[in-house]
C-alpha atoms as a PDB file:
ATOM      1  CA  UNK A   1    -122.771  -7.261  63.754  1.00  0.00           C
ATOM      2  CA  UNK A   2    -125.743  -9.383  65.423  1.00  0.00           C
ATOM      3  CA  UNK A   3    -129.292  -8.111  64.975  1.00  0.00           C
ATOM      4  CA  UNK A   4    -132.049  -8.751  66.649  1.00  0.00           C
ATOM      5  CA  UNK A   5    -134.094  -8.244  69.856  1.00  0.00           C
ATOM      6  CA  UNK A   6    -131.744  -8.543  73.210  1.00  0.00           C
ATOM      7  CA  UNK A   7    -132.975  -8.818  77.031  1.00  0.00           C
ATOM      8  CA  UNK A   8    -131.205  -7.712  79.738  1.00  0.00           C
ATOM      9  CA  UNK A   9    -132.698  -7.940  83.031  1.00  0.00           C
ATOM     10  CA  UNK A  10    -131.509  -4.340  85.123  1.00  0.00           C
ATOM     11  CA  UNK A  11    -133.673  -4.817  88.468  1.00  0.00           C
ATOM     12  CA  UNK A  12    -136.711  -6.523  89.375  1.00  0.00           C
ATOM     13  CA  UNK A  13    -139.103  -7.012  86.741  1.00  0.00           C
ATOM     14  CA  UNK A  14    -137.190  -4.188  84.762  1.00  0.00           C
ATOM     15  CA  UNK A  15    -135.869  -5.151  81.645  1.00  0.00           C
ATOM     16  CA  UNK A  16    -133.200  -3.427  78.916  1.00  0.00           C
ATOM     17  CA  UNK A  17    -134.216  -3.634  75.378  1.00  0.00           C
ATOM     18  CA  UNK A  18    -131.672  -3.500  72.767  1.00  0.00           C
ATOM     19  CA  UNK A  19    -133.039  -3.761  68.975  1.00  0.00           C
ATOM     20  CA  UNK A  20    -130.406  -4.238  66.413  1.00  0.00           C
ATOM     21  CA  UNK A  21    -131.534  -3.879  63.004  1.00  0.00           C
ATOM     22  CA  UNK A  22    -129.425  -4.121  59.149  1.00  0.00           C
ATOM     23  CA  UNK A  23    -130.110  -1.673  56.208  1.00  0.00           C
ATOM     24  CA  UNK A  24    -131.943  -2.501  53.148  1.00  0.00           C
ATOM     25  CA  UNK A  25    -129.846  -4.486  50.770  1.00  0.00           C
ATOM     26  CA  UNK A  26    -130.615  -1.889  48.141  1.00  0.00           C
ATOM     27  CA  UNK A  27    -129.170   1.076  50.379  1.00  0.00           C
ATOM     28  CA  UNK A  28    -126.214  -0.945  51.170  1.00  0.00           C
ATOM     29  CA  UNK A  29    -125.311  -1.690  47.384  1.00  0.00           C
ATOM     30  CA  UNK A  30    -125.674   1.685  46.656  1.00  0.00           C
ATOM     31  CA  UNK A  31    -123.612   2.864  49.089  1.00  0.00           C
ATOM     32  CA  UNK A  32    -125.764   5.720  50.690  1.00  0.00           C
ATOM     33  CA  UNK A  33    -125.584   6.728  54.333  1.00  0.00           C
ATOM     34  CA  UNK A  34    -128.512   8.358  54.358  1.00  0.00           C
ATOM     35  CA  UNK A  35    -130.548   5.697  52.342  1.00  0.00           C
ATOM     36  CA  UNK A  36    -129.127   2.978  54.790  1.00  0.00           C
ATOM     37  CA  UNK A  37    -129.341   5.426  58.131  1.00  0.00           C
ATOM     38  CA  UNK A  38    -133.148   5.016  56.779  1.00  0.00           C
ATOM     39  CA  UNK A  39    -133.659   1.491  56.223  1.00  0.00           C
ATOM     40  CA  UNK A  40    -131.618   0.258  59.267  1.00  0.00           C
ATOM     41  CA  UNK A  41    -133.787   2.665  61.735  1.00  0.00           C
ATOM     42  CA  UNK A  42    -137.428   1.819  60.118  1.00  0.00           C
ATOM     43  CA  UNK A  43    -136.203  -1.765  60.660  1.00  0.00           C
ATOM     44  CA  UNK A  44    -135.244  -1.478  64.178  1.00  0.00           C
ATOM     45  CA  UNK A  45    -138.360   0.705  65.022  1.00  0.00           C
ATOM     46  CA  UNK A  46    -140.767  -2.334  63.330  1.00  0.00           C
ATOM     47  CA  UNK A  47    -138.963  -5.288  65.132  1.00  0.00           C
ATOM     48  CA  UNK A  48    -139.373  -3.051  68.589  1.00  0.00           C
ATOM     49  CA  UNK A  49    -142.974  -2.855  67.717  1.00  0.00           C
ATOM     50  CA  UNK A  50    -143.493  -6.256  66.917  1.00  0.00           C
ATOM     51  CA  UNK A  51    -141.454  -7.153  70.168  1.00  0.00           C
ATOM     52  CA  UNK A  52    -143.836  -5.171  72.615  1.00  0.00           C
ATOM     53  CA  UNK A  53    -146.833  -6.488  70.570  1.00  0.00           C
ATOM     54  CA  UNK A  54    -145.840 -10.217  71.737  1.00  0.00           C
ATOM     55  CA  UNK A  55    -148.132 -10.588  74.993  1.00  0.00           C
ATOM     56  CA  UNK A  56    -145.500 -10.245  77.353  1.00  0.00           C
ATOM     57  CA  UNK A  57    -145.211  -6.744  78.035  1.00  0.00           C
ATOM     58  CA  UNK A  58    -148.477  -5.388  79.938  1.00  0.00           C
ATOM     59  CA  UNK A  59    -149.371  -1.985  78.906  1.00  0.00           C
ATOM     60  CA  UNK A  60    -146.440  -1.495  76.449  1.00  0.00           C
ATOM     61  CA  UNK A  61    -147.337   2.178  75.194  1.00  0.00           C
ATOM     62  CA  UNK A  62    -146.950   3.129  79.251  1.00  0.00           C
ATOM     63  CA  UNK A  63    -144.119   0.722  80.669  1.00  0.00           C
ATOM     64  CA  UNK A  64    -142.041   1.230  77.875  1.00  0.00           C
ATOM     65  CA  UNK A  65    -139.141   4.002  76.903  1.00  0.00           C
ATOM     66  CA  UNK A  66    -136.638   4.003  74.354  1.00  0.00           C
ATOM     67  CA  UNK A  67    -133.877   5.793  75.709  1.00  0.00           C
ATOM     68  CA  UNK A  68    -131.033   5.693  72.949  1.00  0.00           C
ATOM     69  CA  UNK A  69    -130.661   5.278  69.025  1.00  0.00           C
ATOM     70  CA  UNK A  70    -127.389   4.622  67.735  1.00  0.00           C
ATOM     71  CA  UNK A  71    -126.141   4.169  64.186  1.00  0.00           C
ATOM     72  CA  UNK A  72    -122.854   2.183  62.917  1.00  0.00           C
ATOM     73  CA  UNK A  73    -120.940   1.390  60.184  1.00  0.00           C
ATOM     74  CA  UNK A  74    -122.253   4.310  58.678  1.00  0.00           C
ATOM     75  CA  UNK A  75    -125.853   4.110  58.865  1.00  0.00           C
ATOM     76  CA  UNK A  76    -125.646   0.098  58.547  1.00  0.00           C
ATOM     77  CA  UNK A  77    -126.854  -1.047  61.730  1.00  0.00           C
ATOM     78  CA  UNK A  78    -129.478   1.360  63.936  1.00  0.00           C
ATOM     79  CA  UNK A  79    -129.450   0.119  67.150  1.00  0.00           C
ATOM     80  CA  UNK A  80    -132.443   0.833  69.704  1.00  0.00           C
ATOM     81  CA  UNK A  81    -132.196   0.751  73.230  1.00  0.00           C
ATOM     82  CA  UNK A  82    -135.216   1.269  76.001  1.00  0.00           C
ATOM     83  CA  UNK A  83    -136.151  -0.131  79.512  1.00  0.00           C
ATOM     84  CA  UNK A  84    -139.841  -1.841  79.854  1.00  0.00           C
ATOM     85  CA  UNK A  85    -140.718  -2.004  83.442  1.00  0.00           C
ATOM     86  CA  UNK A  86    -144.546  -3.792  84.097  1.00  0.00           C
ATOM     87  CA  UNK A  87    -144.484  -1.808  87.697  1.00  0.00           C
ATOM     88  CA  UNK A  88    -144.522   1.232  85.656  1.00  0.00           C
ATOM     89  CA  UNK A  89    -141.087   3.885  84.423  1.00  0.00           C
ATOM     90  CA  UNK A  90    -139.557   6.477  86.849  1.00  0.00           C
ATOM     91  CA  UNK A  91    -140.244  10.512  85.718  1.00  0.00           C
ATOM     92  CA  UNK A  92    -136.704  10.394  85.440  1.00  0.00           C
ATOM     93  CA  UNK A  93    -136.766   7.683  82.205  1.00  0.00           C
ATOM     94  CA  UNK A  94    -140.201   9.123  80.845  1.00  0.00           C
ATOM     95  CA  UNK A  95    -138.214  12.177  80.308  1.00  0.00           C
ATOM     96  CA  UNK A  96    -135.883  10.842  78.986  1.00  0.00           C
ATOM     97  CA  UNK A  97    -137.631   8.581  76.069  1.00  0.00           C
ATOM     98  CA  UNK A  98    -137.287   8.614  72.184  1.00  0.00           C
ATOM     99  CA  UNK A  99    -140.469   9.413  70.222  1.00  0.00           C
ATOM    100  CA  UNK A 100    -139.625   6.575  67.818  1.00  0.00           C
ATOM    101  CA  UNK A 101    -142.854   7.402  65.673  1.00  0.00           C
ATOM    102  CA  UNK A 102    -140.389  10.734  64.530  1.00  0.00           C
ATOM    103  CA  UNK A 103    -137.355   8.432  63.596  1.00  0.00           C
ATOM    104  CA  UNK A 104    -137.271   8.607  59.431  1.00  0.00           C
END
């Protein structure tokens, strides 16, 4: 499976996120979901971070939502999907959105 950051324009300025991240090499070898659920997710989470910290996204904490985490391969990959918007997100998506900082 491919990892890394993905851009998808939706409309306008709006743009869909998708973060793919791999588990630790350790967690894979050992062969524990849990351990690689872990690894994969904290991996995903930093690269997001690291993505919105680049300059072009304008207000990042605001404009930003993640909207769904998925997991394959049994905990392998953690995938991490949001919509940044510079004009500002839609009540409907802020309700929506993913505390990532809760994501173990």
């Amino acid at each position: 499976m491919p990892t890394g950051v993905f851009r998808e324009k939706v409309s306008g300025d709006a743009v869909e996120l998708r973060i793919v991240a791999r588990a630790s090499q350790n967690a894979i070898a050992r062969q524990s979901p849990a351990m690689m659920r872990t690894t994969s997710c904290r991996a995903a989470r930093d690269m997001l971070h690291a993505e919105l910290q680049n300059g072009f996204y304008v207000q990042a904490s605001e404009n930003f939502a993640s909207t769904a985490i998925n997991l394959y391969q049994g905990g392998k990959f953690c995938e991490i999907v949001g919509q940044y918007n510079p004009a500002g997100l839609g009540p409907d998506l802020k309700s929506r959105a993913i505390n990532l900082d809760q994501i173990r």
